[in-house]
Protein backbone atom coordinates (compact mmCIF):
# COMPACT_ATOMS: atom_id res chain seq x y z
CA UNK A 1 0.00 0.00 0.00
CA UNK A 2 2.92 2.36 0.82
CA UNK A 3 4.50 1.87 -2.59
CA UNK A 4 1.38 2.24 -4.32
CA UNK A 5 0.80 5.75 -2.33
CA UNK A 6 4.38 6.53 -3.47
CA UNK A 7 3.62 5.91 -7.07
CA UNK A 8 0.71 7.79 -7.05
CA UNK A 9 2.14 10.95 -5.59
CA UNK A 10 5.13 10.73 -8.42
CA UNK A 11 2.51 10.06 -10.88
CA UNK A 12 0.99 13.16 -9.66
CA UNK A 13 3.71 15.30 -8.98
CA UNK A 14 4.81 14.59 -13.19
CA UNK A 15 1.36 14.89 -13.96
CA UNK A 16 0.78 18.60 -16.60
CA UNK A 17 -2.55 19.13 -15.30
CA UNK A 18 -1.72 18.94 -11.84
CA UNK A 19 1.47 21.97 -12.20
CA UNK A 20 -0.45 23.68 -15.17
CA UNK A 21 -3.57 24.06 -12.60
CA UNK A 22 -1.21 24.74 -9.39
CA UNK A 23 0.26 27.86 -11.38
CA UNK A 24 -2.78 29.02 -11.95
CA UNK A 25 -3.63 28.81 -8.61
CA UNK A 26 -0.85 30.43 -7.40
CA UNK A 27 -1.23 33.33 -10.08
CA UNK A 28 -4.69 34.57 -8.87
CA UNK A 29 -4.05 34.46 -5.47
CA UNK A 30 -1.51 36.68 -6.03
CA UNK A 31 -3.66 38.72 -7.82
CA UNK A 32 -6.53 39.16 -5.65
CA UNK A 33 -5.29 42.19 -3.67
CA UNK A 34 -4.11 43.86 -6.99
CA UNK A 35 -7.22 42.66 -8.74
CA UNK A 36 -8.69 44.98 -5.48
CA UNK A 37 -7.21 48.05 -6.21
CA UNK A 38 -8.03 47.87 -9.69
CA UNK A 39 -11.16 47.73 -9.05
CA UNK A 40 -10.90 50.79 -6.87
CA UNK A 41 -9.10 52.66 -9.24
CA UNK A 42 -11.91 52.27 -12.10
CA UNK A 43 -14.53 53.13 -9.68
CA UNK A 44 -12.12 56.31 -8.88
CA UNK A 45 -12.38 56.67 -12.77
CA UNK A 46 -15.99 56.25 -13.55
CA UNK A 47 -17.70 57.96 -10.30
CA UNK A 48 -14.99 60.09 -8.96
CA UNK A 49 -15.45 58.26 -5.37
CA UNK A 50 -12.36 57.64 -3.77
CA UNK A 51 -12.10 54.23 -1.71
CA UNK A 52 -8.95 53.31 -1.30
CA UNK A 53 -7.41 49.86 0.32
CA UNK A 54 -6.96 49.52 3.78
CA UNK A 55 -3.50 50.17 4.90
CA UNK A 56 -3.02 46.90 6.49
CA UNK A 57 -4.58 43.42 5.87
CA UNK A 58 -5.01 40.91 8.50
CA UNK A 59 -3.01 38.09 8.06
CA UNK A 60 -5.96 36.15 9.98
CA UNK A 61 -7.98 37.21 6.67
CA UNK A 62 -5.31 35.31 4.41
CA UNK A 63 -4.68 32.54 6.68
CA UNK A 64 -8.99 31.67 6.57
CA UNK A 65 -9.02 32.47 2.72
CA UNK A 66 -6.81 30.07 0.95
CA UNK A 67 -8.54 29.10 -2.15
CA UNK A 68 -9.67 32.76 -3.34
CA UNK A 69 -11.29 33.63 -6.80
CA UNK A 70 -11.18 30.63 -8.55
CA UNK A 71 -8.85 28.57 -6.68
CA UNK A 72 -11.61 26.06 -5.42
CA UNK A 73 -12.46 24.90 -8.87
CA UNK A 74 -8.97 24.33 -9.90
CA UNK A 75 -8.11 22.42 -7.07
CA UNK A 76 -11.20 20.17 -7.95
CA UNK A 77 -10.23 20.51 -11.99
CA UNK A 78 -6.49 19.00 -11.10
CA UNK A 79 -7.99 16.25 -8.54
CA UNK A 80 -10.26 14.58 -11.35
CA UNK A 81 -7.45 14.60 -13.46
CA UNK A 82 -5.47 12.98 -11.29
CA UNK A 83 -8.28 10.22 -10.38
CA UNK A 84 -8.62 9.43 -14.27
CA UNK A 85 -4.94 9.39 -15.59
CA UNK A 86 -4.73 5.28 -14.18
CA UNK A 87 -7.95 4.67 -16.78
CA UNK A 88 -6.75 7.35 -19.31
CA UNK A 89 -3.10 6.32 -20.03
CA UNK A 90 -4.41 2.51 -20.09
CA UNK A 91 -2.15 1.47 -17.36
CA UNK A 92 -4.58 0.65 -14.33
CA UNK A 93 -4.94 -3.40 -15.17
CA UNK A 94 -1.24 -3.13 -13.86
CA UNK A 95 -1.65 -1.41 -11.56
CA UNK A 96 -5.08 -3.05 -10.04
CA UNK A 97 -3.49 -6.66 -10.56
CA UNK A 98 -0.73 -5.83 -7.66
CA UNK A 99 -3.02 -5.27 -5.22
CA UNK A 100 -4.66 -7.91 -3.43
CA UNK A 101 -8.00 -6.01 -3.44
CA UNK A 102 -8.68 -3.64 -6.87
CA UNK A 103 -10.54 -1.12 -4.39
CA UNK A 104 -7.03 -0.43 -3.03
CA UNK A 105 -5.92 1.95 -5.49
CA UNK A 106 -9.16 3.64 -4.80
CA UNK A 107 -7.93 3.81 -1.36
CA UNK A 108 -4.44 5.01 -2.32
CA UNK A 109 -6.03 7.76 -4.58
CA UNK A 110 -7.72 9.07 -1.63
CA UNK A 111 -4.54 9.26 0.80
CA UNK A 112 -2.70 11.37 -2.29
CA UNK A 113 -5.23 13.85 -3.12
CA UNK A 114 -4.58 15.10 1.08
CA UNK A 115 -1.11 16.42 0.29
CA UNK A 116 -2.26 17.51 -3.19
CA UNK A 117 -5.20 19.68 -2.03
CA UNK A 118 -2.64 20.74 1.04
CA UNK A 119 -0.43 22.22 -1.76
CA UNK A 120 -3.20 23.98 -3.15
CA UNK A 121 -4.11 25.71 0.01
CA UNK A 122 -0.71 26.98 0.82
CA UNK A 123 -0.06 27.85 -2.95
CA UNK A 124 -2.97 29.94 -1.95
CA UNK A 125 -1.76 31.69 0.80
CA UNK A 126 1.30 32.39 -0.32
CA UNK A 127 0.59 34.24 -3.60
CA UNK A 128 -2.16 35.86 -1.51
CA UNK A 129 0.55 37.19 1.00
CA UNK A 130 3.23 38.19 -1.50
CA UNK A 131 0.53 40.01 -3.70
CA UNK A 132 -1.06 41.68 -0.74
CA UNK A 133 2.15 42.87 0.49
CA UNK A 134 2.79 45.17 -2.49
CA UNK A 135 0.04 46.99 -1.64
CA UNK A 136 -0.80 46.57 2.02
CA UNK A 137 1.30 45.99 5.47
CA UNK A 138 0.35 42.92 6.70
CA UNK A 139 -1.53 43.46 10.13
CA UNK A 140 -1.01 40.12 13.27
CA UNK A 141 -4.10 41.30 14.71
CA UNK A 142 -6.33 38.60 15.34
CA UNK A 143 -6.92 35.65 16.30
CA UNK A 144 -4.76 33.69 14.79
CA UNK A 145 -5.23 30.09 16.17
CA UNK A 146 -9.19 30.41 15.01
CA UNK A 147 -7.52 31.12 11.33
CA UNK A 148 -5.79 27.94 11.64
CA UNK A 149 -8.55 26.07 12.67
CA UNK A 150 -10.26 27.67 9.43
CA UNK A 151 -7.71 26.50 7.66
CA UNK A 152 -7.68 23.01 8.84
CA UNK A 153 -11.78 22.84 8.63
CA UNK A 154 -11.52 23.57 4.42
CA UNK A 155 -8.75 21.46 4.17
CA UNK A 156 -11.31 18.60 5.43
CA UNK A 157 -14.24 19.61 3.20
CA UNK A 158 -12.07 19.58 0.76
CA UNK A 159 -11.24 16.48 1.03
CA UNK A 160 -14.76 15.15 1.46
CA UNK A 161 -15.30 17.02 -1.68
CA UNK A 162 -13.00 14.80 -3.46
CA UNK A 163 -14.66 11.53 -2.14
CA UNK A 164 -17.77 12.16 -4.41
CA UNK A 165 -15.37 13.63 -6.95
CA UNK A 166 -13.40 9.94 -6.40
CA UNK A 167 -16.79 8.46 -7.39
CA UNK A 168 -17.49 9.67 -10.33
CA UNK A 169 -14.23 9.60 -11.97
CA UNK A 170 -12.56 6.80 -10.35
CA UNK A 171 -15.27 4.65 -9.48
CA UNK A 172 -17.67 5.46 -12.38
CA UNK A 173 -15.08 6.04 -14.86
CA UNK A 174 -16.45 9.44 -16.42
CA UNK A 175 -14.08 12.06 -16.34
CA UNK A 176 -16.72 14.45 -18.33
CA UNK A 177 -19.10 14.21 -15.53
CA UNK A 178 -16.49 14.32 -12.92
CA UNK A 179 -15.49 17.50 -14.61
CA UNK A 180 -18.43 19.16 -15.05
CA UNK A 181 -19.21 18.37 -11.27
CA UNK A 182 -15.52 19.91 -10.23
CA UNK A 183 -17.04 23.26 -11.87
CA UNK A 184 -20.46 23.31 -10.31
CA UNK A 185 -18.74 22.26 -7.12
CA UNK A 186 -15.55 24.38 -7.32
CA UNK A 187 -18.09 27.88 -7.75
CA UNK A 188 -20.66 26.89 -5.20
CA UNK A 189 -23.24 26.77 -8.39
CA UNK A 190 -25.06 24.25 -6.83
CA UNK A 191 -26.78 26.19 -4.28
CA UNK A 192 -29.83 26.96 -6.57
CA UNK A 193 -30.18 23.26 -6.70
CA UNK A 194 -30.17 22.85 -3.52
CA UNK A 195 -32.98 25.78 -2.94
CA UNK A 196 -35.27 23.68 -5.26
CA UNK A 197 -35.02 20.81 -3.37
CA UNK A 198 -35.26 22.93 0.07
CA UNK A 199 -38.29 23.91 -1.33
CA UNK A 200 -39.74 20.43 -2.56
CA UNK A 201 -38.89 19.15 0.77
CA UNK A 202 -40.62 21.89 3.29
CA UNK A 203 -43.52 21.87 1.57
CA UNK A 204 -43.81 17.40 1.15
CA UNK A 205 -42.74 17.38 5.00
CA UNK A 206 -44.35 20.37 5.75
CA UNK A 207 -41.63 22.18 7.14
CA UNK A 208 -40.39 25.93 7.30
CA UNK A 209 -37.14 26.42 7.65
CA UNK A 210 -35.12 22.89 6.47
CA UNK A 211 -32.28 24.31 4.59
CA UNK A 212 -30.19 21.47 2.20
CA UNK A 213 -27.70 23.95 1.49
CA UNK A 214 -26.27 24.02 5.37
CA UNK A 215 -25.33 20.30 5.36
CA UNK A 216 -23.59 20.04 1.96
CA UNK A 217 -19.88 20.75 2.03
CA UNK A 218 -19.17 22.83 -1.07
CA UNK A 219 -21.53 25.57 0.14
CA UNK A 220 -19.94 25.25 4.03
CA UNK A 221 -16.53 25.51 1.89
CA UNK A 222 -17.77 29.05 0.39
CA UNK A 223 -18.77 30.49 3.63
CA UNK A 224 -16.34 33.09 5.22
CA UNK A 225 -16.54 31.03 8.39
CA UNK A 226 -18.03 28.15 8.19
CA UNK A 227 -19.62 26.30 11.84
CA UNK A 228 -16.76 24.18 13.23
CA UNK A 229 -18.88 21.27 14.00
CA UNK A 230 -21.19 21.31 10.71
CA UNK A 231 -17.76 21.55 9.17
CA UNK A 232 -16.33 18.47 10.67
CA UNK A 233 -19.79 16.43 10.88
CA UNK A 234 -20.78 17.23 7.21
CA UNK A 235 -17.07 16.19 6.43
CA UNK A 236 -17.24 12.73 8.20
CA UNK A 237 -20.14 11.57 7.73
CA UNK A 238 -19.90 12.84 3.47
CA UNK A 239 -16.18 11.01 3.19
CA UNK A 240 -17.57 7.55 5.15
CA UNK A 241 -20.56 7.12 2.77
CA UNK A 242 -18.71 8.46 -0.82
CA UNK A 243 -15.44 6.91 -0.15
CA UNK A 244 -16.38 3.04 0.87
CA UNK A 245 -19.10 3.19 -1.82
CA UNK A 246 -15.76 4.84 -4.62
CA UNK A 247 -14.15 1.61 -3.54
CA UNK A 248 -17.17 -1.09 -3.67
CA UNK A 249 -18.44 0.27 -6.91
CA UNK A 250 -14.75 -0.08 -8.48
CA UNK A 251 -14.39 -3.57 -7.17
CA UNK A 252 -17.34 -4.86 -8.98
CA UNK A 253 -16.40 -2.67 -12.46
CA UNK A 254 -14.59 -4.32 -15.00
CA UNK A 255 -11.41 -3.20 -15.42
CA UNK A 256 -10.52 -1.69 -18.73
């Protein structure tokens, strides 16, 4: 099992999609705080108002916040890619006929994608910081153990994310759908979804107030500070019934 998590983080590591997508990530971190006072500057331009940046940003701030813009989508892009390449290169009867169950690689998959989406985050805040601090003095107000925490609690939806993103490309074999799901996923676009079926469920159960969108982890991912025990119970309890269900339903596939 340890060689086979070794192989898969080298297979990773050489993997285009994976560095192409980490760039990228990097890149508009950095560019949120200049992307900022852009945006200030045309506002300057078209109304003549004057709001300028802060002089300092808390580092708490960047610390809670690393996957900004579009970050959470790529991170999601480069982990599907990463779940198909076994299928997509044509080398995963190899690999599956070294293990003593198939479902292992499933398994293994799952263990790589933590450092992978760990990367992400830090790529993250690190272009955040550097681009911040051409404009801004970075401020240690805070409280920065709660950031941390913050920190840690994405980091685990994240990965819970990538259990039903495991499923679909892994177990089901369909990288298109996996794809398009990274997307809907990555930009919290599913929360109109999730209204509808709110709404189909309060009035069939006659309830008021049941709200979908609280329990499902991409929209707890999107929120500035998401409840530290929704965080971790939505996280659990989404990982334990996509992630033995990746590995059953790849078991019983035929491998091609």
């Amino acid at each position: 099992m340890g060689n086979l998590i070794r192989m898969d983080l080298y297979r990773m590591r050489k993997g285009k999609g994976f560095l192409v997508c980490l760039i990228l990530a990097f890149v508009f971190a950095f560019m949120q705080t200049p992307f900022a006072w852009l945006l200030t500057l045309l506002g300057r331009m078209i109304s003549g108002e004057v709001i300028p940046l802060a002089p300092t940003a808390p580092l708490t701030e960047i610390l809670s916040n690393p996957l900004p813009l579009l970050n959470a989508m790529l991170v999601m892009l480069s982990a599907c890619a990463f779940f198909y390449a076994d299928v997509e290169y044509g080398y995963i009867k190899n690999i599956a006929g070294q293990m003593p169950k198939r479902g292992f690689t499933i398994l293994s998959k799952f263990i790589a994608i933590i450092p992978h989406n760990l990367l992400f985050m830090l790529a993250g805040v690190i272009g955040n910081l550097i681009g911040t601090l051409i404009f801004q003095r970075i401020s240690f107000e805070g409280d920065i153990a709660h950031s941390l925490l913050v920190f840690v609690l994405r980091l685990l939806l994240l990965q819970s994310i990538c259990s039903i993103l495991l499923l679909v490309t892994s177990g089901l074999q369909s990288k298109p759908l996996g794809t398009v799901l990274a997307v809907l996923l990555g930009m919290g676009l599913l929360g109109v979804a999730y209204m509808g079926i709110d709404a189909g469920i309060n009035q069939l159960l006659h309830l008021e107030n049941f709200s979908l969108a609280r329990y499902m982890p991409d929209q707890l991912l999107g929120k500035a500070n998401p409840p530290t025990l929704d965080a971790i119970l939505v996280s659990a309890v989404t990982t334990a019934i996509f992630l033995p269900l990746s590995i059953r339903v790849f078991d019983r596939r035929d491998v091609k």
